[in-house]
Protein backbone atom coordinates (compact mmCIF):
# COMPACT_ATOMS: atom_id res chain seq x y z
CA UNK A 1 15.78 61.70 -13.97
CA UNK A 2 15.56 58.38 -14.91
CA UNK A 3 16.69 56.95 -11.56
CA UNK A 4 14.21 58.94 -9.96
CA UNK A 5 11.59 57.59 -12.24
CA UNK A 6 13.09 54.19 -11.68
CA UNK A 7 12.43 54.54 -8.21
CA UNK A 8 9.13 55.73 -7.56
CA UNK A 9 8.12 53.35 -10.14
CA UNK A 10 8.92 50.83 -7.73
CA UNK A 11 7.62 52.14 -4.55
CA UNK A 12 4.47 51.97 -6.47
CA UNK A 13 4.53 49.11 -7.55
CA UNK A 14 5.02 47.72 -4.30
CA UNK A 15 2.21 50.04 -3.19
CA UNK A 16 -0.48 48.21 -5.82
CA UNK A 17 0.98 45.09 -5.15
CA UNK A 18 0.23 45.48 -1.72
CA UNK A 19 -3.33 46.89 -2.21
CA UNK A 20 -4.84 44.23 -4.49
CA UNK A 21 -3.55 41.30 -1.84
CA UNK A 22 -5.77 44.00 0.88
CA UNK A 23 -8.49 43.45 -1.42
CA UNK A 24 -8.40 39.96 -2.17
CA UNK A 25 -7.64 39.13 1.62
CA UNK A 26 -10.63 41.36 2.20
CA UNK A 27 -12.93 39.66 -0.62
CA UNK A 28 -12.16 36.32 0.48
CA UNK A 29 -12.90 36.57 4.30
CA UNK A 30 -15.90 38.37 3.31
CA UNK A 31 -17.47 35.85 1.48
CA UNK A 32 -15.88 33.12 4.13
CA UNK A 33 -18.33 34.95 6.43
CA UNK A 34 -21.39 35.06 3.93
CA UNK A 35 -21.02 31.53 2.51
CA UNK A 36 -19.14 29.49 5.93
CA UNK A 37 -20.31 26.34 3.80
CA UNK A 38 -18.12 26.69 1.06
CA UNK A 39 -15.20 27.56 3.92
CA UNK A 40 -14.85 23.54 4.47
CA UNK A 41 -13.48 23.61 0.13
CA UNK A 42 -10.77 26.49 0.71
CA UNK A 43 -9.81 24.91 4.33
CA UNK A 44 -9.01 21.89 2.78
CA UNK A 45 -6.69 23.24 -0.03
CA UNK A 46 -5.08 25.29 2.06
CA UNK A 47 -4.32 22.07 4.51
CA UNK A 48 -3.39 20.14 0.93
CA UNK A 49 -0.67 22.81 -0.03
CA UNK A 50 0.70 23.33 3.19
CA UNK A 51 0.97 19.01 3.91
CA UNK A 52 2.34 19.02 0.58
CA UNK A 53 5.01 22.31 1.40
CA UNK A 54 6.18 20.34 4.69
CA UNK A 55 6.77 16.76 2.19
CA UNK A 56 8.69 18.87 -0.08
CA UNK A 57 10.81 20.76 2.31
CA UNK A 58 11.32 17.25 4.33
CA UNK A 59 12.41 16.06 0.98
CA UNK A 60 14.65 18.60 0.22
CA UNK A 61 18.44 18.16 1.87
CA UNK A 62 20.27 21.34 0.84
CA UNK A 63 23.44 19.67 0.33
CA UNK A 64 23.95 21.19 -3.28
CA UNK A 65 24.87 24.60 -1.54
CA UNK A 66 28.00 24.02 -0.61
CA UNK A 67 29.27 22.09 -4.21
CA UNK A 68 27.70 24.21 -6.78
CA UNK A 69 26.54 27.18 -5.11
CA UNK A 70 29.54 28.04 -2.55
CA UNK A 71 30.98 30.74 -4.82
CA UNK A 72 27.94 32.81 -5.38
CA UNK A 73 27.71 32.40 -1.30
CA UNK A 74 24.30 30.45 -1.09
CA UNK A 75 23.63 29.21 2.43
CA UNK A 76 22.04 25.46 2.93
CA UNK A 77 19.09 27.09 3.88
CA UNK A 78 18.00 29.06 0.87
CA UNK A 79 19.67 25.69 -1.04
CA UNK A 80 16.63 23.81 0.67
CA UNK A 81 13.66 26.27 0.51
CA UNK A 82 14.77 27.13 -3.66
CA UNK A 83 14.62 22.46 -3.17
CA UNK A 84 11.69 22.63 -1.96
CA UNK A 85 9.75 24.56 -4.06
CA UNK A 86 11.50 22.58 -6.89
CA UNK A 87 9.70 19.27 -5.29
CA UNK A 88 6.35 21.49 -4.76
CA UNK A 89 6.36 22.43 -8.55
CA UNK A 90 7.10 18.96 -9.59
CA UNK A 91 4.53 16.95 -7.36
CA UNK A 92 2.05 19.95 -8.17
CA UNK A 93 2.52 19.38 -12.04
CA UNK A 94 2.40 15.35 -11.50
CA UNK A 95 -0.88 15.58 -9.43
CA UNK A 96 -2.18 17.38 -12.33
CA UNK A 97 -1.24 15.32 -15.03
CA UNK A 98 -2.41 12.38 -13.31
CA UNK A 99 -5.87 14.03 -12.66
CA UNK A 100 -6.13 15.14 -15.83
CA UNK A 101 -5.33 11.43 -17.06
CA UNK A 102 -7.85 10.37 -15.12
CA UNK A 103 -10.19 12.46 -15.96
CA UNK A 104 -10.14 11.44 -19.53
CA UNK A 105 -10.27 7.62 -19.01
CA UNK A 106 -13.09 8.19 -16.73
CA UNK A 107 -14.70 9.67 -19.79
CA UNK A 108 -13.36 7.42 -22.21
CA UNK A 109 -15.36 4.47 -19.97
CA UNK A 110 -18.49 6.43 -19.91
CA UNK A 111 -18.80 7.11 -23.86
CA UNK A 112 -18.45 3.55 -24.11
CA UNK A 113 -19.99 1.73 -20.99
């Protein structure tokens, strides 16, 4: 019984997974279409992360798969993609440390200019 619990549980979990990205895909385009304006924002972030996806994946190598990895059968190719999204977190997290950083000196300036 528990299996069968077990599996449904998942099948519908997959099912609301899949329904709420229906409904945000829907939601988004539909205000794309209302407000085309604010479009030109959401283009350019999308453009941002995928630059930034193609950096990290150049950066990447893959070489680790066949040292570390080669027992638990890990091909270079998942070795890179797992790389890159390593470099994607940790450019992500620098580019918001630095704006935050930035931020705040900006302010410090203006409280005191």
């Amino acid at each position: 019984m528990a299996e069968f619990i077990s599996t449904y549980g998942l099948y519908f979990t997959y099912v609301l997974v899949a329904v709420c990205v229906l409904a945000i895909l829907f939601f988004a385009v539909a205000r794309i279409i209302s407000h085309p304006e604010a479009a030109k924002s959401a283009l350019i972030g999308i453009v941002a992360l995928v630059v930034l996806g193609g950096i990290s994946y150049g950066l990447s190598t893959g070489t680790d798969a066949n040292d570390i990895f080669a027992k638990l059968e890990v091909s270079e190719g998942t070795s890179r993609i797992v790389g890159a999204g390593l470099v994607t977190f940790y450019l992500l997290i620098g580019i918001a440390f630095a704006s935050i950083l930035y931020v705040e000196v900006i302010r410090l300036f203006k409280k005191n200019g």
